[in-house]
C-alpha atoms as a PDB file:
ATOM      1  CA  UNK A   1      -1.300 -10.436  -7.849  1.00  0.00           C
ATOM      2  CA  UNK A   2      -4.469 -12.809  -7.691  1.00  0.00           C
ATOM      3  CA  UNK A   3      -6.682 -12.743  -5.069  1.00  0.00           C
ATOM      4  CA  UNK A   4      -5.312 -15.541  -2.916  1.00  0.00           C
ATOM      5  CA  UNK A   5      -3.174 -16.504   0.283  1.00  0.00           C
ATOM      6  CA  UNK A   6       0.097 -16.890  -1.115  1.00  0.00           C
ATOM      7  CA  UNK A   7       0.219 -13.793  -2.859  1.00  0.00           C
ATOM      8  CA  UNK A   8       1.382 -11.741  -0.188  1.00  0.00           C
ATOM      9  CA  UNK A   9       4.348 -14.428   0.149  1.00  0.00           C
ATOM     10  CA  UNK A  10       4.680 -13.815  -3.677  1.00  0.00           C
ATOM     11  CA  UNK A  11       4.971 -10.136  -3.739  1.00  0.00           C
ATOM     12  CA  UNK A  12       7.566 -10.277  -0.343  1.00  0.00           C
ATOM     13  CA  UNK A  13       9.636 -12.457  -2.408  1.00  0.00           C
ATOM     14  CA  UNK A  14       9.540 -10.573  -5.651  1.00  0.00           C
ATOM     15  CA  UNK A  15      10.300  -7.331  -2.749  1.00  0.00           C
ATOM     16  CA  UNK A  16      13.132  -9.034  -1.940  1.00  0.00           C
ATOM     17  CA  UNK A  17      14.703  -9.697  -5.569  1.00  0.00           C
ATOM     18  CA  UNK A  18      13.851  -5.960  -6.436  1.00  0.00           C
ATOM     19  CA  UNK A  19      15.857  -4.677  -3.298  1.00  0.00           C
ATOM     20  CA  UNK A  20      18.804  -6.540  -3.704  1.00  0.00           C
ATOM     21  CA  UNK A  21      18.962  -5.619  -7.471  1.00  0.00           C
ATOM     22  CA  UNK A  22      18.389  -2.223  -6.519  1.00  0.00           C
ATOM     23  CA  UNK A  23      20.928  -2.188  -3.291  1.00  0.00           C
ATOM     24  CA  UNK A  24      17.966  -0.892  -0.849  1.00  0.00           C
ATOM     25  CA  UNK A  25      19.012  -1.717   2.801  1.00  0.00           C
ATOM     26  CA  UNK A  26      18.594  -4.359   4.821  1.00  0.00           C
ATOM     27  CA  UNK A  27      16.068  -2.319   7.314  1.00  0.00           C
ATOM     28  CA  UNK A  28      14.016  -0.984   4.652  1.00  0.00           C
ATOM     29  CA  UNK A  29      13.778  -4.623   3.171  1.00  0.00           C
ATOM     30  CA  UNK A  30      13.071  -5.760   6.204  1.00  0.00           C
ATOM     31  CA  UNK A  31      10.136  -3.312   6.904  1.00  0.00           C
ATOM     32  CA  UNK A  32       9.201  -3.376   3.104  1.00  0.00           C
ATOM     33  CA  UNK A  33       8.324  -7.300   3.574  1.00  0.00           C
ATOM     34  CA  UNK A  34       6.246  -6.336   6.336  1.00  0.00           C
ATOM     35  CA  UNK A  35       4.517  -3.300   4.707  1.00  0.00           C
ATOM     36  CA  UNK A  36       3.587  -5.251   1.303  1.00  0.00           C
ATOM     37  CA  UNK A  37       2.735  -8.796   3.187  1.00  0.00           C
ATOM     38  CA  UNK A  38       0.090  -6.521   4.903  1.00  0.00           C
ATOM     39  CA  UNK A  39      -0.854  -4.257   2.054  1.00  0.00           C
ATOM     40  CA  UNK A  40      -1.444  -7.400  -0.229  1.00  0.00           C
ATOM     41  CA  UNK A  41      -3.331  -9.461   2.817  1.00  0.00           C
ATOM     42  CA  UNK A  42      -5.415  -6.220   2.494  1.00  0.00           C
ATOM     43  CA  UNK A  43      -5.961  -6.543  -0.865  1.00  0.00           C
ATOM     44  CA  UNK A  44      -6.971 -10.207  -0.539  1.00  0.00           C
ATOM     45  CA  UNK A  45      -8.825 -10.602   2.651  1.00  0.00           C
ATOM     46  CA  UNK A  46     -10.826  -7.669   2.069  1.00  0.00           C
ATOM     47  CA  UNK A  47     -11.368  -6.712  -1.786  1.00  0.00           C
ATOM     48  CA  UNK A  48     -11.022  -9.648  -3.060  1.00  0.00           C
ATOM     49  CA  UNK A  49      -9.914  -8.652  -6.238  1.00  0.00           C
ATOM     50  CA  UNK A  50      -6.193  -9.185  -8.220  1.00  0.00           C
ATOM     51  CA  UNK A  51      -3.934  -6.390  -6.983  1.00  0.00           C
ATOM     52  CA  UNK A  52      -1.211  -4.615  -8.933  1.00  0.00           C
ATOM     53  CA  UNK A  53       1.840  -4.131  -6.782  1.00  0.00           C
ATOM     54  CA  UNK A  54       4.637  -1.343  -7.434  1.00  0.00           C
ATOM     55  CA  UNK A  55       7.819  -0.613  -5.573  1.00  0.00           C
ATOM     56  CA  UNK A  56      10.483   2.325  -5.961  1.00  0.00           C
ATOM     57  CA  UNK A  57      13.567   3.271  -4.042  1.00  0.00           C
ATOM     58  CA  UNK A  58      15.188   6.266  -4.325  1.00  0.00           C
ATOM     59  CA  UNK A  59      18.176   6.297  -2.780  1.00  0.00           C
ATOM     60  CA  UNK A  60      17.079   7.107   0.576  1.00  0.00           C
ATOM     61  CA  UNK A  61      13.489   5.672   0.881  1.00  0.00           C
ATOM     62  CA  UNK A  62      11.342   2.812  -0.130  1.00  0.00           C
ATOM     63  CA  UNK A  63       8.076   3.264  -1.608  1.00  0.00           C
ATOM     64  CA  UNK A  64       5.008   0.558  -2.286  1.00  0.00           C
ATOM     65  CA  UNK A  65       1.649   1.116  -3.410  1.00  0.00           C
ATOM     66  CA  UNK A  66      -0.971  -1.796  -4.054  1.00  0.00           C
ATOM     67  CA  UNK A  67      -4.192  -0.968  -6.116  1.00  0.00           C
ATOM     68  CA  UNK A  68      -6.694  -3.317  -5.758  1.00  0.00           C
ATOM     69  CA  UNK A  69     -10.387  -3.572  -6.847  1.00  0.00           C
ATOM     70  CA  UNK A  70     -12.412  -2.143  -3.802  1.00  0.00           C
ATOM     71  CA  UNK A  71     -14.698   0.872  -3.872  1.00  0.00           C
ATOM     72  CA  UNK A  72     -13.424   2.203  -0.466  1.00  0.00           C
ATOM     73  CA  UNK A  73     -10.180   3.038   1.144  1.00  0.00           C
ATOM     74  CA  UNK A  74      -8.838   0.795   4.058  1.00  0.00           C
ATOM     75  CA  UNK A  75      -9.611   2.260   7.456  1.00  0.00           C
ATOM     76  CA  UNK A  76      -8.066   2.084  10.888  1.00  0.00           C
ATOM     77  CA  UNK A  77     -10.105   0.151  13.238  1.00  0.00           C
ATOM     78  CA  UNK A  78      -9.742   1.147  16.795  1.00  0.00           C
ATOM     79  CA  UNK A  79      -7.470  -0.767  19.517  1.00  0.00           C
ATOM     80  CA  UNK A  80      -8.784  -4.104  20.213  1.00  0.00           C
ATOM     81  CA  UNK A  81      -6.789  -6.270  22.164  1.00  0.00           C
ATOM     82  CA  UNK A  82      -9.425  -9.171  21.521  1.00  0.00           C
ATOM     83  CA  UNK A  83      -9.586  -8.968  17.825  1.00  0.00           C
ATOM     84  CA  UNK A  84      -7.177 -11.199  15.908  1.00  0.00           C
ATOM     85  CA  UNK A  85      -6.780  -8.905  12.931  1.00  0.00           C
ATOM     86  CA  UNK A  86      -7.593  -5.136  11.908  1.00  0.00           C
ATOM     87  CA  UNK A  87      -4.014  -4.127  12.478  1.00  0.00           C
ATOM     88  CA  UNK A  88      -2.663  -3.742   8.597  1.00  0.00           C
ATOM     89  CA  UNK A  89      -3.605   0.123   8.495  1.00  0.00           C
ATOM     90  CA  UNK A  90      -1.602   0.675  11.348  1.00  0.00           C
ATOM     91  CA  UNK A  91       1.048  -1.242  10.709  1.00  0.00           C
ATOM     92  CA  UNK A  92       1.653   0.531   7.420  1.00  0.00           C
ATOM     93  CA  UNK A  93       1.331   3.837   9.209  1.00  0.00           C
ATOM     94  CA  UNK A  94       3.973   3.028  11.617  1.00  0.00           C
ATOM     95  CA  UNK A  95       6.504   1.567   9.235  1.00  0.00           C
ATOM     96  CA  UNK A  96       6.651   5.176   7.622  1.00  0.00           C
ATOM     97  CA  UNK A  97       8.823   5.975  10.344  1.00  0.00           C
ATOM     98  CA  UNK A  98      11.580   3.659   9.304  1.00  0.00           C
ATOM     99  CA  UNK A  99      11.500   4.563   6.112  1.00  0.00           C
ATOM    100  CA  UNK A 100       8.750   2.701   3.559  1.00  0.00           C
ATOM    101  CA  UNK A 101       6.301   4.804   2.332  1.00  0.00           C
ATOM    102  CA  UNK A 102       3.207   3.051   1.587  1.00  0.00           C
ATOM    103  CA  UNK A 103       0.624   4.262  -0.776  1.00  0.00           C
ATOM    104  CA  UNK A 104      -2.982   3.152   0.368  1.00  0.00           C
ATOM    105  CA  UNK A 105      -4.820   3.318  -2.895  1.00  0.00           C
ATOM    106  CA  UNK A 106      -7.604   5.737  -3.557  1.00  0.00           C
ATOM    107  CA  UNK A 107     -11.230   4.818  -3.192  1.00  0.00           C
ATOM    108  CA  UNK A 108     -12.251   4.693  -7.192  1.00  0.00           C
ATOM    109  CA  UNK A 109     -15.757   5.695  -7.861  1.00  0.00           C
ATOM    110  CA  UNK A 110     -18.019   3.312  -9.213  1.00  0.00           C
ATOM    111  CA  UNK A 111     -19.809   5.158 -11.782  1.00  0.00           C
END
């Protein structure tokens, strides 16, 4: 995915066409659309970087992972009721309960 906007309405999309191909459920494509929306906006917003994208479903649960170019992993901010964003890492966290599994990729040294 490039590093712009409308990619996380890209990869949702192309989410969407793998699920139905693959006969996931409606409630994990639901919550998948929400998990990689956020995972990509990640990507974009904050490494800046093209992002590869993968998805898997085994039968029972969805999985995504999105690898991007930053040097750090993606942290949970704290509750802020004033902030408008810092809510992605959570978000993903909670959708494991329903099902998606998302992979937050691993901080890649830079040496």
């Amino acid at each position: 995915m490039s590093p712009e906007p409308r990619s996380a309405g890209v990869a949702r999309r192309a989410l969407g066409v793998y699920c139905l191909q693959f006969g996931v459920p409606e409630r994990l494509l639901e919550s998948g659309g929400l998990a990689i929306s956020e995972l990509v906006t990640n990507a974009v917003v904050h490494a800046r970087t093209s992002a590869l994208v993968l998805a898997e479903y085994d039968g029972r649960n969805l999985t995504l992972a999105v690898a991007d170019g930053a040097s750090a992993m993606p942290m949970p901010l704290p509750p802020d009721r004033l902030r408008e964003g810092g809510r992605g890492v959570a978000i993903i966290e909670e959708l494991g309960r329903a099902g998606v599994s998302a992979a937050l990729p691993k901080a890649r040294s830079s040496g």
